[in-house]
N, C-alpha and C. Protein backbone atom coordinates (compact mmCIF):
# COMPACT_ATOMS: atom_id res chain seq x y z
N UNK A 1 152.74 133.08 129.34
CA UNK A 1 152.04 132.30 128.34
C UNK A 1 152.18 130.83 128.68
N UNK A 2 151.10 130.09 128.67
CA UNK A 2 151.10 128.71 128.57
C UNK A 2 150.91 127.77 127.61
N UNK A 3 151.57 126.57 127.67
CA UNK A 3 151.56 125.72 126.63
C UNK A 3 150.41 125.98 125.10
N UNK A 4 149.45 125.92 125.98
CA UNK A 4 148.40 125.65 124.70
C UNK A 4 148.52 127.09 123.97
N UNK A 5 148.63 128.27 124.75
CA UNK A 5 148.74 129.42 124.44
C UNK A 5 150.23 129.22 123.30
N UNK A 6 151.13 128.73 123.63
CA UNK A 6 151.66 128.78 122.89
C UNK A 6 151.95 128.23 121.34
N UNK A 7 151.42 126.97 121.75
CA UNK A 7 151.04 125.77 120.61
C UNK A 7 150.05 126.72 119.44
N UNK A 8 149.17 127.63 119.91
CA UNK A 8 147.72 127.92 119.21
C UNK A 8 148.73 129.28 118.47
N UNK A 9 149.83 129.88 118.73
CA UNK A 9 150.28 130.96 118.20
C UNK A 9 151.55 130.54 117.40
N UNK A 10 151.85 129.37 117.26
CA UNK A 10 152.83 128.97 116.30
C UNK A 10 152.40 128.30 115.57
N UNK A 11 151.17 127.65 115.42
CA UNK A 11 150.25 127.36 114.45
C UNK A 11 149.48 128.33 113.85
N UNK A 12 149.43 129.72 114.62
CA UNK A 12 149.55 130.70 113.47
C UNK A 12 150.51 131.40 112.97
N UNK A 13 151.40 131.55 113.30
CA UNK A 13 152.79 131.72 112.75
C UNK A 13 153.06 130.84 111.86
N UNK A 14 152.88 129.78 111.38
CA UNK A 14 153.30 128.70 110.49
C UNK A 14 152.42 128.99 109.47
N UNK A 15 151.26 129.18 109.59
CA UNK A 15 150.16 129.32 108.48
C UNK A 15 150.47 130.40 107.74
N UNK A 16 150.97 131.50 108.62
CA UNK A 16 150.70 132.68 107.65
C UNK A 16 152.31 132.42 106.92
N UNK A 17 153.11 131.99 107.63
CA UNK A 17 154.49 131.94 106.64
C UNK A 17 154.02 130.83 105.44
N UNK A 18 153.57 129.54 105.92
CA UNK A 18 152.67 129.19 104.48
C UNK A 18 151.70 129.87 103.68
N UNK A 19 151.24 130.49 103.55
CA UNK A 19 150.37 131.36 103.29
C UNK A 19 148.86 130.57 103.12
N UNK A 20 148.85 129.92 104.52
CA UNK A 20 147.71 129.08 104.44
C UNK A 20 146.62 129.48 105.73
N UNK A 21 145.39 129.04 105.92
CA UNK A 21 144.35 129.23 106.95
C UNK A 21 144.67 128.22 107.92
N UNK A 22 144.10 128.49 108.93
CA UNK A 22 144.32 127.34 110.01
C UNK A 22 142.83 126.09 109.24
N UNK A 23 142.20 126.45 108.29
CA UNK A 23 141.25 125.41 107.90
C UNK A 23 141.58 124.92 106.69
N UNK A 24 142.58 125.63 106.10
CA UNK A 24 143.08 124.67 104.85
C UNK A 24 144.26 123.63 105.25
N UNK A 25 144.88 123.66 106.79
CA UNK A 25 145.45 122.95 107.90
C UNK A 25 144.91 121.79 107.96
N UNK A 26 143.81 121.94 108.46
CA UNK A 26 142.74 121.00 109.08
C UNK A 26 142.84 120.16 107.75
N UNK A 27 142.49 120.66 106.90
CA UNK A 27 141.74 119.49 105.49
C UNK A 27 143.36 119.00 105.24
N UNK A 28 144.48 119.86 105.05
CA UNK A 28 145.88 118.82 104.75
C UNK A 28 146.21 118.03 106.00
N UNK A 29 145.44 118.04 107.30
CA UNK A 29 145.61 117.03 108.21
C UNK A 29 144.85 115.93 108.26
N UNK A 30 144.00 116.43 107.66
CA UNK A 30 142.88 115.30 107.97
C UNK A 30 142.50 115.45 109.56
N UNK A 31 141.84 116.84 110.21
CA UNK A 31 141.89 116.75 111.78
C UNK A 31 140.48 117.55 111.58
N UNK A 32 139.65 117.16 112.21
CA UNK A 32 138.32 118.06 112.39
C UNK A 32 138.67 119.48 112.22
N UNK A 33 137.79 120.44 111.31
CA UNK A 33 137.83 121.76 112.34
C UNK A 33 137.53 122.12 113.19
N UNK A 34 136.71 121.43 113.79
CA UNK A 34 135.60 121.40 114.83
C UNK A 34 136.96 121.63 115.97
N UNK A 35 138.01 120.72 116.18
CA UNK A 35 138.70 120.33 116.93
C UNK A 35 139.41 121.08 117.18
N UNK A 36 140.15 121.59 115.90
CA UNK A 36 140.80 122.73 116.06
C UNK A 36 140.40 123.91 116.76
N UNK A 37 139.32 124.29 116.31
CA UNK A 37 138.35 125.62 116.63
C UNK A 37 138.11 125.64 117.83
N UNK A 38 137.55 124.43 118.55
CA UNK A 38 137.44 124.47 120.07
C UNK A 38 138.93 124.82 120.96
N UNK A 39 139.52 124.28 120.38
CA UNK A 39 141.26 124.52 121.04
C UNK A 39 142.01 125.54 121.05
N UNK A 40 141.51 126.41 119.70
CA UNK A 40 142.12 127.93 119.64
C UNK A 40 140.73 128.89 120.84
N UNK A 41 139.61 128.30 120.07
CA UNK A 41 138.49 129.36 121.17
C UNK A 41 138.54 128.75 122.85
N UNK A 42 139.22 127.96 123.24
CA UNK A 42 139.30 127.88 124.72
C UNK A 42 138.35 127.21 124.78
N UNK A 43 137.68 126.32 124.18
CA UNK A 43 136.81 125.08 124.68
C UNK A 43 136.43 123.87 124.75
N UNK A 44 138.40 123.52 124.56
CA UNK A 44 138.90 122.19 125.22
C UNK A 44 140.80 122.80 125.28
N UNK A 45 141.19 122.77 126.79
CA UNK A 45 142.34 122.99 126.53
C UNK A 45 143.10 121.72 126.41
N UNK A 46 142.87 121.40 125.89
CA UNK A 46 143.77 119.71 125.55
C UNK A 46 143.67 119.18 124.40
N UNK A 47 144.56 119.64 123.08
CA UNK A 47 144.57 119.11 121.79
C UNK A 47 144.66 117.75 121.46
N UNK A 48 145.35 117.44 122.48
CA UNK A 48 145.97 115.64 122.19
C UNK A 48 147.15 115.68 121.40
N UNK A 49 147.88 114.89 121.77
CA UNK A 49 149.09 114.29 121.23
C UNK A 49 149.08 113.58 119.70
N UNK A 50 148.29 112.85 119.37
CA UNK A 50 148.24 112.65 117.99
C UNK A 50 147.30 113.61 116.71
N UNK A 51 146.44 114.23 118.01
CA UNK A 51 146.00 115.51 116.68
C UNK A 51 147.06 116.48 116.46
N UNK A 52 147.93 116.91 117.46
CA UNK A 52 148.93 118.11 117.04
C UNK A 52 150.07 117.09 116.28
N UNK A 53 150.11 115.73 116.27
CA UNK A 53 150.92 115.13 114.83
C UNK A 53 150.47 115.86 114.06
N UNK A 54 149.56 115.45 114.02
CA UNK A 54 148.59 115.24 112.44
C UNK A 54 148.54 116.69 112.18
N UNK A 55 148.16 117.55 112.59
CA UNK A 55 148.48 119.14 112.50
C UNK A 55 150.31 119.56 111.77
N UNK A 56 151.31 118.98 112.76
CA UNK A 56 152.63 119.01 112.41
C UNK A 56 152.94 118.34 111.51
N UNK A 57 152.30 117.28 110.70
CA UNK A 57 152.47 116.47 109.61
C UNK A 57 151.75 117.54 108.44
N UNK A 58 150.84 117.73 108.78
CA UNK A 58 150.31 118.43 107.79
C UNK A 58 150.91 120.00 107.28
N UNK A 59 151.57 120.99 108.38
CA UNK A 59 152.72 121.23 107.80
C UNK A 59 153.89 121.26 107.41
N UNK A 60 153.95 119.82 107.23
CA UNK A 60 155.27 119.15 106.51
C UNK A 60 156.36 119.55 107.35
N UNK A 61 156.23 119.48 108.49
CA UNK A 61 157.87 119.67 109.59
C UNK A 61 158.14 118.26 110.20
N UNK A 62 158.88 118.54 110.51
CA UNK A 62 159.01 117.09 112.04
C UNK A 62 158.59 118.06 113.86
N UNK A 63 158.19 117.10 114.15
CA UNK A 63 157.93 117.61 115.81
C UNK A 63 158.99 118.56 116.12
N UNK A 64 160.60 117.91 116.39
CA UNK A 64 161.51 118.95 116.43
C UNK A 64 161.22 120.67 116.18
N UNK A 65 161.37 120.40 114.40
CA UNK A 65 161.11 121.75 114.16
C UNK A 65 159.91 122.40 114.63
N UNK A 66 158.71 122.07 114.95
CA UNK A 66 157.69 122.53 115.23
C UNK A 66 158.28 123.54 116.52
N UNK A 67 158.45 122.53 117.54
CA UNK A 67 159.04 122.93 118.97
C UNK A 67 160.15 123.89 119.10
N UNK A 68 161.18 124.03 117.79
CA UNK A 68 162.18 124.76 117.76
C UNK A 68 162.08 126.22 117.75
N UNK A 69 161.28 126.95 118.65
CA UNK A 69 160.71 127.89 118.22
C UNK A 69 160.65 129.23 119.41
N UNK A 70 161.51 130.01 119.39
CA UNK A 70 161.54 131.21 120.78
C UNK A 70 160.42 130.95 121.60
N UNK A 71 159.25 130.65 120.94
CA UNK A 71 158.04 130.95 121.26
C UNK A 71 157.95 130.20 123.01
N UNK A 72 158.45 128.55 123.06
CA UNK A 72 158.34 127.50 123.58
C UNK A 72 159.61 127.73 124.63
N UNK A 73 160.66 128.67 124.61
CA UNK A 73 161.79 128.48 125.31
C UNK A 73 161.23 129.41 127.09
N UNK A 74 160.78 129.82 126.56
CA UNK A 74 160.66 130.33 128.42
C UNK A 74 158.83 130.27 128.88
N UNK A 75 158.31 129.14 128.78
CA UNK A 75 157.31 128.89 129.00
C UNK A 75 156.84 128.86 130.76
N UNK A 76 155.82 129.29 130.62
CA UNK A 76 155.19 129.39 132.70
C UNK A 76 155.23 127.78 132.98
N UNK A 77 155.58 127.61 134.08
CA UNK A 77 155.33 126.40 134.89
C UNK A 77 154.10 126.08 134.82
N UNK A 78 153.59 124.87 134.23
CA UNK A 78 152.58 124.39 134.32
C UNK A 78 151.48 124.24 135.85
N UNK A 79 152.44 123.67 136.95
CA UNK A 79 152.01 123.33 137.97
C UNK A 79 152.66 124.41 138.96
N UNK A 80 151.83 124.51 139.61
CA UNK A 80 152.43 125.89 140.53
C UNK A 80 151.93 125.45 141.84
């Protein structure tokens, strides 16, 4: 699994333990859905650094905790 792969599955893991949508996300981020939607459907693999704030702000964690997560600990080498 790679990064984004992973980023896009702990942002659903977070939602459903909130018992929230990834678009009621969007509106407590203030982040397009548009943006989102392209990033989970594979048609931009690059969220950006201040939209996945604004995503992690919006469910009320800090970056830390976001990242603190099995999910992120044995990730594929990016560059091969």
């Amino acid at each position: 699994m790679g990064f984004g792969e992973a980023v896009i599955a702990r942002l659903y893991e977070l939602c459903a333990e909130q018992k929230i949508t990834i678009n009621k996300l969007c509106d407590r981020s203030a982040v397009p859905q548009s943006t989102v939607n392209n990033f989970i459907n594979g048609k931009t693999h690059n969220i950006g650094i201040l939209t996945l704030k604004k995503l992690i702000d919006g469910l009320e964690m800090t970056v830390p905790e976001f990242f603190h997560a099995e999910i992120f600990f044995h990730l594929e080498q990016e560059i091969k």
